[in-house]
Protein backbone atom coordinates (compact mmCIF):
# COMPACT_ATOMS: atom_id res chain seq x y z
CA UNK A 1 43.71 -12.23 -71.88
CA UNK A 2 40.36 -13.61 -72.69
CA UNK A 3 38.67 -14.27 -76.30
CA UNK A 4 36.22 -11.61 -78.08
CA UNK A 5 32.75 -12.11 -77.60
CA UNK A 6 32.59 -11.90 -81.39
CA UNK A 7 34.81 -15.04 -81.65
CA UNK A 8 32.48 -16.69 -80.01
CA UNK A 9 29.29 -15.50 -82.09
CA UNK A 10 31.04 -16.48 -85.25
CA UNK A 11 31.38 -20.26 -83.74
CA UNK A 12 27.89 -19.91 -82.44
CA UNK A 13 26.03 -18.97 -85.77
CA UNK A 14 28.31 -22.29 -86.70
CA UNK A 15 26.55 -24.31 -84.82
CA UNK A 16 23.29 -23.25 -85.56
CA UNK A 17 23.78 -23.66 -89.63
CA UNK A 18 25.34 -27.35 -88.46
CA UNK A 19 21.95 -28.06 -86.74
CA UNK A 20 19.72 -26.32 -89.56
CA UNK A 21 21.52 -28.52 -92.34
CA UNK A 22 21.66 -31.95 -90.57
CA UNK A 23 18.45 -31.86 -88.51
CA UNK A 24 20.84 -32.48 -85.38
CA UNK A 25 20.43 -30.62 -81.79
CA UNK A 26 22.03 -27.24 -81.74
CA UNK A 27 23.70 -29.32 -78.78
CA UNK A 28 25.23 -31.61 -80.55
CA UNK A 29 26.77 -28.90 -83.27
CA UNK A 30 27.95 -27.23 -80.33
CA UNK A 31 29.61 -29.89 -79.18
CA UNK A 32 31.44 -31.15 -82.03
CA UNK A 33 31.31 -27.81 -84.58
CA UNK A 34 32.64 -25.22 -82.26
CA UNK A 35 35.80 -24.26 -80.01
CA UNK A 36 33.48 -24.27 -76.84
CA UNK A 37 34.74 -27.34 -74.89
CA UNK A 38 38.09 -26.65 -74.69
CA UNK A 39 37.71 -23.14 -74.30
CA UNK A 40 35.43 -23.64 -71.22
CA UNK A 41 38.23 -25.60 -69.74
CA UNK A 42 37.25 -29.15 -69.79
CA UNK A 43 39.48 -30.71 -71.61
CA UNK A 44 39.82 -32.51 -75.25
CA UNK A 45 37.59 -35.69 -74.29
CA UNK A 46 34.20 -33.80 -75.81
CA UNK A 47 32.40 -35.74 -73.32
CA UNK A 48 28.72 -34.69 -73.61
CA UNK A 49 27.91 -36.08 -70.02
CA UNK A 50 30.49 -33.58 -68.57
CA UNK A 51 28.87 -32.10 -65.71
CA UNK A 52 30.10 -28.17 -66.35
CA UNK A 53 29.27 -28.76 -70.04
CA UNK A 54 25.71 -29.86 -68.77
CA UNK A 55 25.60 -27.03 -67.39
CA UNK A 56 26.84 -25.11 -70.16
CA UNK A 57 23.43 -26.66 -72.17
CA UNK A 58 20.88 -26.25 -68.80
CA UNK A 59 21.77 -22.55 -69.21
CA UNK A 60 21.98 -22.34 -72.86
CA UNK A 61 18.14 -24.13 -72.62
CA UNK A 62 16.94 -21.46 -70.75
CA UNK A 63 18.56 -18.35 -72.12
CA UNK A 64 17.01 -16.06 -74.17
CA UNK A 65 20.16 -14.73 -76.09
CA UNK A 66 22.24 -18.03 -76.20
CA UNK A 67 25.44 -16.44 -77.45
CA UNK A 68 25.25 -13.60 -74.79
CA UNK A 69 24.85 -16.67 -72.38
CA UNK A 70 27.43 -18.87 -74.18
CA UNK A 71 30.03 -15.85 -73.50
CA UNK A 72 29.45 -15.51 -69.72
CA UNK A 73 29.25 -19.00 -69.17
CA UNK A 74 33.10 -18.63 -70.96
CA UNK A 75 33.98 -15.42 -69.08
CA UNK A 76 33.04 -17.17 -65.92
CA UNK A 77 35.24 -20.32 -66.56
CA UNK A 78 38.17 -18.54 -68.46
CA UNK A 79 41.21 -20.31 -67.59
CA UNK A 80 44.27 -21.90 -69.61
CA UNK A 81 42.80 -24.15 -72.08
CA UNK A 82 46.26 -24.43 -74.22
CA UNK A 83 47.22 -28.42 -74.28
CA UNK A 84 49.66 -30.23 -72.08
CA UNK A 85 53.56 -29.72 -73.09
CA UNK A 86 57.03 -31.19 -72.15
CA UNK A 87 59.22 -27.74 -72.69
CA UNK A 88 58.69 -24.38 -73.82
CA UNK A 89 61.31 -22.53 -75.49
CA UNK A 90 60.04 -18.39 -76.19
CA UNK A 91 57.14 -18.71 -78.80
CA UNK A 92 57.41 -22.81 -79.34
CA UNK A 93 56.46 -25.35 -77.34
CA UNK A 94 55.75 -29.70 -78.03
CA UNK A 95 53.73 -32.23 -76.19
CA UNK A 96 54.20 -35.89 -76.59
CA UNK A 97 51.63 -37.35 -78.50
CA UNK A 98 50.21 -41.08 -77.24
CA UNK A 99 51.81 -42.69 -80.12
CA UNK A 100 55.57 -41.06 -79.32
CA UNK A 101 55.54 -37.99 -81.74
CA UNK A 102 56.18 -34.67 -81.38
CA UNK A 103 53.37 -31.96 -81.81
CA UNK A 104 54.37 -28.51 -82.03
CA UNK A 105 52.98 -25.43 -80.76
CA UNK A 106 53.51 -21.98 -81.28
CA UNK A 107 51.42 -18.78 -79.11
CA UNK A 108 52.15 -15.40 -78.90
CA UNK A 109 54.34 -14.59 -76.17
CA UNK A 110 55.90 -10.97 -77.62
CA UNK A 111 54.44 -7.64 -75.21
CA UNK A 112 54.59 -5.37 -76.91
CA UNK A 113 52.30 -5.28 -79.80
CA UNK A 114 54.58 -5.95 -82.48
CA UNK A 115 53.29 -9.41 -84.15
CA UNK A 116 55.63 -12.71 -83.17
CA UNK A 117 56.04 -13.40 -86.70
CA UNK A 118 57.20 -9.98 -87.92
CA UNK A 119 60.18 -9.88 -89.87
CA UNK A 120 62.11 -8.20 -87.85
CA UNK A 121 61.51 -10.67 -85.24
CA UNK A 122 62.44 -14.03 -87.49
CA UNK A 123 66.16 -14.04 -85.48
CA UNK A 124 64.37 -14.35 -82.15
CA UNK A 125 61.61 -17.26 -83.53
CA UNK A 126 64.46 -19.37 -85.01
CA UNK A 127 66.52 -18.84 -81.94
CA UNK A 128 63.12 -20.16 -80.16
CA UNK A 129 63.17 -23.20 -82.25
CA UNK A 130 66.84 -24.03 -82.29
CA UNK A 131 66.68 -23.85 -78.51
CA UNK A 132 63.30 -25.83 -78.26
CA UNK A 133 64.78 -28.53 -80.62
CA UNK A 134 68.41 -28.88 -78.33
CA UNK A 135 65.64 -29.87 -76.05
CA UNK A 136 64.29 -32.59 -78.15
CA UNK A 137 67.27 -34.03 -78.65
CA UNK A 138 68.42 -34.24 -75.52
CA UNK A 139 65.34 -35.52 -74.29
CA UNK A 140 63.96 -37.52 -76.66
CA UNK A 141 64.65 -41.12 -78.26
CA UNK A 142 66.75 -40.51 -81.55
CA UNK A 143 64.23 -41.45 -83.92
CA UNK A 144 61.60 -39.47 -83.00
CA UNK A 145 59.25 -37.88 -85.38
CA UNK A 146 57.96 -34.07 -85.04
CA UNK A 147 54.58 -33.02 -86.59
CA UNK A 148 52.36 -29.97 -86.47
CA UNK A 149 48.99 -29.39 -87.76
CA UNK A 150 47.54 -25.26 -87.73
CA UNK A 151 46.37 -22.51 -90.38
CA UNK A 152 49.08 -20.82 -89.35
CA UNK A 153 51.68 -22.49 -92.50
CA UNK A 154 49.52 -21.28 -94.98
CA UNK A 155 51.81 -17.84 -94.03
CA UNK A 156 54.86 -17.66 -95.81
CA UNK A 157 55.73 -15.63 -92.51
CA UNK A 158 56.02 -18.83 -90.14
CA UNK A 159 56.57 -21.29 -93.23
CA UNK A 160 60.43 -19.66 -93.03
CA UNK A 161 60.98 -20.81 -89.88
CA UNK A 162 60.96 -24.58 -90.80
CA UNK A 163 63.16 -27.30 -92.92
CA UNK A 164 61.51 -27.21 -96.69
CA UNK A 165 61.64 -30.81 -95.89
CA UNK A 166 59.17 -30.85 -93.61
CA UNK A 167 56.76 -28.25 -95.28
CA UNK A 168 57.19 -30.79 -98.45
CA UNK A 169 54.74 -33.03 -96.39
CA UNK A 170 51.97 -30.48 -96.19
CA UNK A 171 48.43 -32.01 -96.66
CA UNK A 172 45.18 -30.51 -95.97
CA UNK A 173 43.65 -31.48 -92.35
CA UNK A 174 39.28 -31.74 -92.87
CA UNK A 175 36.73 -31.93 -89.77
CA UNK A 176 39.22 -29.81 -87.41
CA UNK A 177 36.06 -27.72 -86.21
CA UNK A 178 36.36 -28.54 -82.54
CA UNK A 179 40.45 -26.92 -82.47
CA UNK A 180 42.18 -23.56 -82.70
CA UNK A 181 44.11 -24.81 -85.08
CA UNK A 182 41.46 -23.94 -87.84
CA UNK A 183 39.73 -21.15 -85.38
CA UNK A 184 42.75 -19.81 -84.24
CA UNK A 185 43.20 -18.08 -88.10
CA UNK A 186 39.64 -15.32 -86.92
CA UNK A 187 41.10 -14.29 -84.35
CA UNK A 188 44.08 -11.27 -83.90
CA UNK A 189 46.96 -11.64 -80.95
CA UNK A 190 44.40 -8.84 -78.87
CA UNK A 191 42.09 -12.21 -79.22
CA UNK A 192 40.01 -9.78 -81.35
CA UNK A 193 38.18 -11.64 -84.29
CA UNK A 194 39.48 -10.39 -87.55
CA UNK A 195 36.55 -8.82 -89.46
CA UNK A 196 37.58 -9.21 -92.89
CA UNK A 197 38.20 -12.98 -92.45
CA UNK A 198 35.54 -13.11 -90.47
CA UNK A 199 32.83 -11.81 -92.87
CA UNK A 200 34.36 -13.74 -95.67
CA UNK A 201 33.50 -16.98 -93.57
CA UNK A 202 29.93 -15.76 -92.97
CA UNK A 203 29.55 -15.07 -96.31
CA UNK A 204 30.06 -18.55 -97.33
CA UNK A 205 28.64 -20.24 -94.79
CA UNK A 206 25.41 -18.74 -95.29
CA UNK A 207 25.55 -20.10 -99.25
CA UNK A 208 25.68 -23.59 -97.45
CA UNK A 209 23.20 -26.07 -98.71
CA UNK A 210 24.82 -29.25 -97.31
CA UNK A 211 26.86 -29.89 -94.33
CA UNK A 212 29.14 -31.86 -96.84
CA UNK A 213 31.74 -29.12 -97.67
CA UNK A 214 31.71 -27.57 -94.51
CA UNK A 215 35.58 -26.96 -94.32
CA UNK A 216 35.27 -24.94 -97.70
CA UNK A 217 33.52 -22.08 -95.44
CA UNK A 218 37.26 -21.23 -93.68
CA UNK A 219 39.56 -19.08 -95.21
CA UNK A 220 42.41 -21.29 -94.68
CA UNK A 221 42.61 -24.46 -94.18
CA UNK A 222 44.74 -26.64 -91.32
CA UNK A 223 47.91 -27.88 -92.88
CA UNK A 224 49.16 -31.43 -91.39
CA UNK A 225 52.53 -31.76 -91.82
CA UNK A 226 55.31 -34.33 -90.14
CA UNK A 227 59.15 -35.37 -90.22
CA UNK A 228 62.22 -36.67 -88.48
CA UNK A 229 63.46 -34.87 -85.67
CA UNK A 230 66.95 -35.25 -87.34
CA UNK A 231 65.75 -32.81 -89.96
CA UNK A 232 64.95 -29.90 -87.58
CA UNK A 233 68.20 -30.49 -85.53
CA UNK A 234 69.92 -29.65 -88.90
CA UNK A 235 68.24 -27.23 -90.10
CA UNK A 236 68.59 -25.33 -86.58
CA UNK A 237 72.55 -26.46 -86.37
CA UNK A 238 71.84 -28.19 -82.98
């Protein structure tokens, strides 16, 4: 299932206040403002001297409706952009950080329809997580830490699926605008942009005199948040 070609305009228009405010290249807002590098599929370097994002700009140069380009150029290139993980357990996944932490993941993996986070489907996400963290343990050195950064714990909904002690170390996460993490809160599980969120987004960002407060233009912010791995095994009673 690919993205909304809305999702993409909203990220677009973005870039282009970015550029307006800071007297930057649209290129460079692109670059490092917007979703577009990992979506395309090249990876989380944001190397500028990529040859398919090169490509990405040759096109956009010569385009003469950049976000209809931007979208084809996506639509062209659509491929699984999620990052690189040890184990997957239902909804929940981690990767291995380069320092030896533990990021978590979560995606949508129910079919049909009915939202992953549903009450009705809580028994099912904490089964998820008490498998994915038998995982950890047996895989994993003992200390380990865990941490997870997304919009996604502003919602009471997946908040009760964690140890309070590790939502006790919630802290606002700025400059996140090249990650789903802070994008990921437009868009429905369809991959359908949200309109109401959407338009409240647009409405600030176009009251922008600054690039300064940027972040203040998302409805949510990106919670970081981190603990022992001992405090998820006994929270899950593995």
């Amino acid at each position: 299932m690919i993205y909304a070609s809305a999702f993409f305009d909203l990220q677009f228009e973005f870039a282009e206040t970015v550029a307006a405010l800071s007297g930057r290249p649209l290129a460079d807002s692109l670059l490092g403002y917007t979703n577009y590098y990992i979506r395309f599929g090249l990876g989380r370097d944001f190397d500028p001297a990529h040859p398919e994002w090169r490509d990405y700009l040759a096109g956009l140069r010569n385009a003469i409706d950049g976000r209809e380009w931007t979208y084809r150029f996506y639509t062209k290139r659509a491929a699984h952009a999620g990052p690189p993980v040890v184990a997957t357990c239902g909804a929940f996944a981690y990767a291995r950080l380069p320092d030896g932490r533990l990021r978590l993941h979560f995606d949508n993996v129910e079919t049909d329809g009915a939202s992953p986070l549903a009450r009705e489907r809580r028994g099912q996400r904490l089964a998820d997580l008490a498998a994915l963290f038998s995982r950890i343990r047996e895989a994993e050195r003992e200390a380990v830490r865990v941490v997870g950064a997304s919009w996604l714990y502003n919602l009471e909904a997946y908040r009760r699926l964690f140890p309070p002690s590790y939502l006790a170390t919630a802290r606002v996460l700025r400059g996140r605008f090249q990650h789903m993490p802070l994008w990921g809160q437009f868009v429905n599980r369809r991959r359908e942009v949200k309109k109401d969120l959407a338009d409240l987004f647009l409405q600030r960002l176009r009251r922008q005199s600054s690039v300064e407060n940027l972040d203040e233009c998302f409805p949510l912010a990106v919670l970081g948040l981190e603990a022992a791995a001992r405090e998820f095994y006994r929270f899950y009673g593995v």
